[in-house]
Protein backbone atom coordinates (compact mmCIF):
# COMPACT_ATOMS: atom_id res chain seq x y z
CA UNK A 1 -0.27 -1.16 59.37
CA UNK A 2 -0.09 -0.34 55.44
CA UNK A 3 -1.07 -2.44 53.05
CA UNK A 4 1.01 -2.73 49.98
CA UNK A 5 -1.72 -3.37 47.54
CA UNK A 6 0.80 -5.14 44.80
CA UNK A 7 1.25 -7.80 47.61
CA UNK A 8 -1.90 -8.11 48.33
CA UNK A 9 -2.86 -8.79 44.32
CA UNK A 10 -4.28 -12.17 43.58
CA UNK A 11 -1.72 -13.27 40.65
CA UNK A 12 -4.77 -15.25 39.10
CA UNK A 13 -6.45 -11.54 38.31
CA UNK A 14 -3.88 -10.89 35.50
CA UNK A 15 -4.39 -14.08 34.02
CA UNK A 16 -8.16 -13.81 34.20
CA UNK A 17 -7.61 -10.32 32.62
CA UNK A 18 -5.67 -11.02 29.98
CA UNK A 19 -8.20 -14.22 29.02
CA UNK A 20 -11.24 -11.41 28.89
CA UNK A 21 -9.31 -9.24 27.02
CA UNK A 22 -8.44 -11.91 24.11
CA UNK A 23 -12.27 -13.28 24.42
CA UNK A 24 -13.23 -9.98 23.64
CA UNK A 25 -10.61 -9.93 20.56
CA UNK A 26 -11.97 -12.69 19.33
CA UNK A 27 -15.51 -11.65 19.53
CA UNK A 28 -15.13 -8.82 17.22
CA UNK A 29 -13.04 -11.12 15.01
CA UNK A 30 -16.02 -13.40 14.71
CA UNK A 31 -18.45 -10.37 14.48
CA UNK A 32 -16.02 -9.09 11.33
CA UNK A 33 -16.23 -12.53 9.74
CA UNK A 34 -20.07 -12.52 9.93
CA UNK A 35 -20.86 -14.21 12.91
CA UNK A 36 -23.54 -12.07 13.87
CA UNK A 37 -25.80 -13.53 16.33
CA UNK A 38 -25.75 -14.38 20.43
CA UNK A 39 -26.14 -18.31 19.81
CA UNK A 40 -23.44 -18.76 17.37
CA UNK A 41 -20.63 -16.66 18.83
CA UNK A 42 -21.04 -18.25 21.87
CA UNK A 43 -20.57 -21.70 20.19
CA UNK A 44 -17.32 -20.29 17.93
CA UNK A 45 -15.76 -19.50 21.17
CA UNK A 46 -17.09 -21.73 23.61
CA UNK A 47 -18.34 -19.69 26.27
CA UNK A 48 -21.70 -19.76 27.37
CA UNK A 49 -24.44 -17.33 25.85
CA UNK A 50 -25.05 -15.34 28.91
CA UNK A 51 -21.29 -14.54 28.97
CA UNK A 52 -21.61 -13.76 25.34
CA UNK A 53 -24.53 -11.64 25.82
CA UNK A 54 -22.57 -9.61 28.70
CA UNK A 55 -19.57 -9.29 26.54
CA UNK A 56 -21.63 -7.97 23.74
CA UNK A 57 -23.50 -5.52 25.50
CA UNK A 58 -20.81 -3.94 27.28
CA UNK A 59 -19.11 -3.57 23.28
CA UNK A 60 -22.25 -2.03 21.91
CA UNK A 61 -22.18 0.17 25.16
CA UNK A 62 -18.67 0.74 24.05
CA UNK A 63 -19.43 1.51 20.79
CA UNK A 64 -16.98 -1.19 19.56
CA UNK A 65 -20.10 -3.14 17.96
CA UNK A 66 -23.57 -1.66 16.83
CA UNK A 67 -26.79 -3.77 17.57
CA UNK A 68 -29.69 -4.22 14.86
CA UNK A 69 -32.76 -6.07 16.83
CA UNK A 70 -33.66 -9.53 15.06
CA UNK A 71 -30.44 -9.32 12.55
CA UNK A 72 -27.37 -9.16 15.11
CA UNK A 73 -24.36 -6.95 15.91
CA UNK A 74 -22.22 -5.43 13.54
CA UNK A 75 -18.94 -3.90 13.92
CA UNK A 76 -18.96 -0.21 15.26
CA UNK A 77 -18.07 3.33 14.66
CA UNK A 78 -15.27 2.88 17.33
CA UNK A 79 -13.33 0.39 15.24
CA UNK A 80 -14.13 2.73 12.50
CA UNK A 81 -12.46 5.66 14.26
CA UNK A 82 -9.32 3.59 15.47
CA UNK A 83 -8.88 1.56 12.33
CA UNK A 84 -8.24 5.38 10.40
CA UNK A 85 -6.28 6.16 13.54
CA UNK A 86 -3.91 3.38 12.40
CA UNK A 87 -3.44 4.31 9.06
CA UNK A 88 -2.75 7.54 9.63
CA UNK A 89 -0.09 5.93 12.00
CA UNK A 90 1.37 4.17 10.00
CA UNK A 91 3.32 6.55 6.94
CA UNK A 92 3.70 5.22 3.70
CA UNK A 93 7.79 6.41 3.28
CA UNK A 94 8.51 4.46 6.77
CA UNK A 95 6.80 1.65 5.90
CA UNK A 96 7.96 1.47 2.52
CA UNK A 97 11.41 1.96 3.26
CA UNK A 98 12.87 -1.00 4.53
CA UNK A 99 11.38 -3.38 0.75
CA UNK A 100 13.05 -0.34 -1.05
CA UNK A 101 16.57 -0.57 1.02
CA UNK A 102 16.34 -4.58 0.35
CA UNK A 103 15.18 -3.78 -3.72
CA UNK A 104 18.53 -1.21 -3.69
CA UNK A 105 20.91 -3.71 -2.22
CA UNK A 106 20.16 -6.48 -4.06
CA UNK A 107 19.88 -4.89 -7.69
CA UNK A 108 22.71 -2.05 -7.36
CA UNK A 109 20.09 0.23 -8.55
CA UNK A 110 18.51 3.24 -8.04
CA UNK A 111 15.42 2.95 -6.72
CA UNK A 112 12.01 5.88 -6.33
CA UNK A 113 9.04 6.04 -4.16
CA UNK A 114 5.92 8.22 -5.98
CA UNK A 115 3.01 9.60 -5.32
CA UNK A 116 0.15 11.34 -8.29
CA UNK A 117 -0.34 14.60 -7.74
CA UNK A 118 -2.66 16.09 -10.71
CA UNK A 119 -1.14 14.23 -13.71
CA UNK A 120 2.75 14.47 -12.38
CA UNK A 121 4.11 12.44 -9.64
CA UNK A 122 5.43 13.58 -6.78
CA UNK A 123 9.21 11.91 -5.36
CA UNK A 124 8.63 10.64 -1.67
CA UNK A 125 11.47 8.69 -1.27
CA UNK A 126 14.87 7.89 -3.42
CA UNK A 127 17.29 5.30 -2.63
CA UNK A 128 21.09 5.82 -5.13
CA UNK A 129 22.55 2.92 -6.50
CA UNK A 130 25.73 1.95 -6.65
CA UNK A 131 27.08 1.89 -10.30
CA UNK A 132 29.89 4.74 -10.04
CA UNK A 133 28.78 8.14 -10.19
CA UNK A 134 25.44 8.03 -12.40
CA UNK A 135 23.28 11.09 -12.18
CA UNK A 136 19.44 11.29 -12.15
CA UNK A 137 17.01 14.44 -12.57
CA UNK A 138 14.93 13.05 -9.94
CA UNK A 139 15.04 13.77 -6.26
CA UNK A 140 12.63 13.40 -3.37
CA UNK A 141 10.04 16.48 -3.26
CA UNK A 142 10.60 16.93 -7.20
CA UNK A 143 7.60 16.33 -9.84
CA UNK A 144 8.04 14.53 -13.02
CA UNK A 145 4.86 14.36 -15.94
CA UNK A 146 2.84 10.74 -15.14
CA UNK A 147 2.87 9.51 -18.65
CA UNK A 148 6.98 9.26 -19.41
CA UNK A 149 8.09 8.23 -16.04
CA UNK A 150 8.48 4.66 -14.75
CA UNK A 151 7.02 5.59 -10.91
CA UNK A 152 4.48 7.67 -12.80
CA UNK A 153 3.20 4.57 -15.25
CA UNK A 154 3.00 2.63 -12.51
CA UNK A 155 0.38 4.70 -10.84
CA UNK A 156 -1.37 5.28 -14.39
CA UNK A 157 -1.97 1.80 -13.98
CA UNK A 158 -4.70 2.30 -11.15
CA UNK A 159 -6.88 5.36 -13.47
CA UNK A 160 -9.51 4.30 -15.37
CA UNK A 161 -8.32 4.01 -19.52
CA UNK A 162 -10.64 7.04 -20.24
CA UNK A 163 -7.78 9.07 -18.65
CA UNK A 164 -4.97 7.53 -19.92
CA UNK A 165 -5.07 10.16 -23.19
CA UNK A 166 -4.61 13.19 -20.84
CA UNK A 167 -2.47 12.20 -18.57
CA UNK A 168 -0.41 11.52 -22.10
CA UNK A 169 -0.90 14.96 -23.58
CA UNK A 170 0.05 16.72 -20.92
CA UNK A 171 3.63 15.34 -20.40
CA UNK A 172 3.86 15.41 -24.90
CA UNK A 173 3.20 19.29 -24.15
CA UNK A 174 5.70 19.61 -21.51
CA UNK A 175 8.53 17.37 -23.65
CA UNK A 176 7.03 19.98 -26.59
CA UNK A 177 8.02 22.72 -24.00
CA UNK A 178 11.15 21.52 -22.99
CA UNK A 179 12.57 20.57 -26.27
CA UNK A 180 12.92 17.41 -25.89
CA UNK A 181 12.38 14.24 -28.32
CA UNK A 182 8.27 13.34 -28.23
CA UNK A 183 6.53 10.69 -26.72
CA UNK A 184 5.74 7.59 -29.14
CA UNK A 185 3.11 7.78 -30.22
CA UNK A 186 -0.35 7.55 -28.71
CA UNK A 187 -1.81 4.96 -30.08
CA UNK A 188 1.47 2.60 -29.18
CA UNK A 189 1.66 4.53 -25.85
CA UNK A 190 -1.58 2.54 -24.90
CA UNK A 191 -0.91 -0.39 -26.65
CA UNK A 192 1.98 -0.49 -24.09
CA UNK A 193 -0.06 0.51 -21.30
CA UNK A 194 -2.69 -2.15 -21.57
CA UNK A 195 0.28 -4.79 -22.11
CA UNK A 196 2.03 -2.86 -18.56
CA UNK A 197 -1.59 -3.53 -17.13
CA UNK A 198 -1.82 -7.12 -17.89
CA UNK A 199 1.40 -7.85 -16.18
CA UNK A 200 0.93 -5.50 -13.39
CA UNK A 201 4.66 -3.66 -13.89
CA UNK A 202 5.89 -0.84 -16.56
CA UNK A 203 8.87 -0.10 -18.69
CA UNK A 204 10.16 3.25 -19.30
CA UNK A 205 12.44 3.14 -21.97
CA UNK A 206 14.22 6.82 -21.88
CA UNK A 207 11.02 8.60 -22.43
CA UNK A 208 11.69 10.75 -19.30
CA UNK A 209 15.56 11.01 -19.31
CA UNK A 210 17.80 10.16 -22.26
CA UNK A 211 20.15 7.48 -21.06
CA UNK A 212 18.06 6.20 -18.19
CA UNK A 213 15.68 3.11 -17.87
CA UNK A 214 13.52 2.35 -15.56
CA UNK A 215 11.04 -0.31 -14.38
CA UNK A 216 7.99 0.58 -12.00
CA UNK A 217 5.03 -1.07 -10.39
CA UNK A 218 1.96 0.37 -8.17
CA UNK A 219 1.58 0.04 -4.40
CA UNK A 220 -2.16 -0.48 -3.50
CA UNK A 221 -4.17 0.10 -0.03
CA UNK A 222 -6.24 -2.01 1.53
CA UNK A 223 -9.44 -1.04 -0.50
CA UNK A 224 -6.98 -2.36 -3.58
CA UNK A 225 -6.88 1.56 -4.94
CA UNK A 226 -3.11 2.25 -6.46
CA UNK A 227 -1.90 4.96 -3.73
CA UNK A 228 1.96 4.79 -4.60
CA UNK A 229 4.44 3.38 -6.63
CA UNK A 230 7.69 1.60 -6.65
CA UNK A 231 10.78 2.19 -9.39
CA UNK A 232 14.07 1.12 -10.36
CA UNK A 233 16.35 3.05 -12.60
CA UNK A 234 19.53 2.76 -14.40
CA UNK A 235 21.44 3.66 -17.32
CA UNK A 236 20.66 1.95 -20.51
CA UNK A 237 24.31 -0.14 -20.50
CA UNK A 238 22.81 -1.74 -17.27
CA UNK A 239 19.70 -1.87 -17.83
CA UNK A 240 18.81 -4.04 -21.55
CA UNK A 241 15.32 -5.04 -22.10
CA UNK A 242 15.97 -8.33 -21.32
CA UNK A 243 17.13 -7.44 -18.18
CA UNK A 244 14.55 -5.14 -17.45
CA UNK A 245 12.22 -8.14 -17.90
CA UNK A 246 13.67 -9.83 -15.66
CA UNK A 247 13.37 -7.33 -12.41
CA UNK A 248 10.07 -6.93 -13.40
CA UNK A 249 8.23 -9.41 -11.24
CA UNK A 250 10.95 -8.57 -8.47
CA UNK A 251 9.65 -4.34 -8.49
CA UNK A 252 6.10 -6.31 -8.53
CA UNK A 253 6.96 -8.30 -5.47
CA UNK A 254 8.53 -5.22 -3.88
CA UNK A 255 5.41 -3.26 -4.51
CA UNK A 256 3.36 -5.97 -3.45
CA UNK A 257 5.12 -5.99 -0.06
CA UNK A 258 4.71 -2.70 0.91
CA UNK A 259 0.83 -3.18 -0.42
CA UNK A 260 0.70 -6.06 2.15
CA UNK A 261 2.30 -3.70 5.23
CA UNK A 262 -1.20 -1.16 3.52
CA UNK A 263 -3.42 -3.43 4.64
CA UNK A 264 -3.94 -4.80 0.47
CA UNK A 265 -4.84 -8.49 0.54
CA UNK A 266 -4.46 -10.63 -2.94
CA UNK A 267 -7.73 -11.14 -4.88
């Protein structure tokens, strides 16, 4: 006679399996929060300390937690391995995408996703908005100078001062180049900046494209470095200072969302 081994399954063993598996979870959350040694992990999760012991020994032999003799275990190169496995899993433009559709229908604007490549930034993602037929020089895979851009000030924001000036000079050449009106000047330029910094958003005020406004602010990781950036553009008849003031701390909160899908936690 066969023997269909699903009916012969004792229904307890999933239950029992899926209580080992979550123990486990919870052991390396304890281990990542510091609890490091046999005697207290065992008393965070209430299990006794030669199921700990097991359960920690077959992780190290794992390689999900490393060992130090007389100090205690610390997380391991496994969980170092899968935890870049999941960021590379998890792509900025699809994660972004859904906070930039919401920013987009709720302001009627047009609205970027950047990226700093050298001192331009690089269009990952663009988003039209709805006020008739205005036209933008930007488009996804095109590259803009840093300094006169709202996406691109916004990821200025997350360089050190001390490369503020170049990142400056080289879009002044390129408007030199071009033919088009200069930059303010320097001196103002990071006078603005350091004001930008302080609130954590930018203005550009048609220093990229005559007729066009723009407010931007950066999208951080989870080490807190500025990876990305958020904008929202308009003409100038929609988009007054004072309004622009007022979507500021709404492109913040957008940025900060997508930060928060990164991994970035608030200090």
């Amino acid at each position: 006679m066969s023997v269909d081994p699903k009916k012969d399954k004792n229904p307890g063993d999933s239950a029992t399996g899926s209580q080992t598996l979550l123990r486990g979870l919870a052991l390396l959350e304890c281990v990542a929060a510091g609890i490091s040694d046999v005697k207290s992990i065992a008393a965070h999760l209430g299990t006794p300390r030669s199921t700990t012991h097991r359960m920690l020994g077959a992780l190290v032999q794992q390689r999900y937690l490393h060992h130090i003799p007389y100090k205690g275990y610390l997380l391991g190169q496994k969980l170092i391995e899968l935890g870049n496995k999941a960021l590379e899993q998890r792509p900025l433009v699809a994660l972004a995408r859904p906070h930039l559709e919401q920013l987009a229908s709720h302001t009627g604007d047009t609205v970027h996703l950047g990226v700093m490549e050298g001192t331009e930034v690089f269009y990952l993602d663009k988003i039209s908005g709805t006020r008739g037929s205005l036209e933008m020089r930007s488009r996804v895979g095109n590259r803009m100078p840093l300094a006169t851009t709202g996406v691109g000030k916004a990821l200025v924001l997350g360089l050190p001062r001390a490369q503020w000036r170049a990142i400056y000079d080289y879009a002044t050449g390129e408007r030199r180049a071009q033919g088009a009106p200069a930059v303010i000047e320097w001196t103002e330029y990071a006078l603005q900046m350091d004001e930008y910094l302080r609130q954590g958003w930018v203005m550009d005020l048609e220093e990229n494209e005559m007729g066009i406004r723009c407010v931007g602010a950066p999208i951080r990781d989870l080490t807190g470095k500025v990876v990305a950036s958020v904008s929202l553009a308009s003409a100038v008849p929609y988009m007054p200072e004072e309004r622009m003031r007022r979507l500021g701390p709404l492109v913040r909160d957008t940025a900060e969302a997508i930060s928060k899908e990164l991994g970035w936690t608030p200090e």
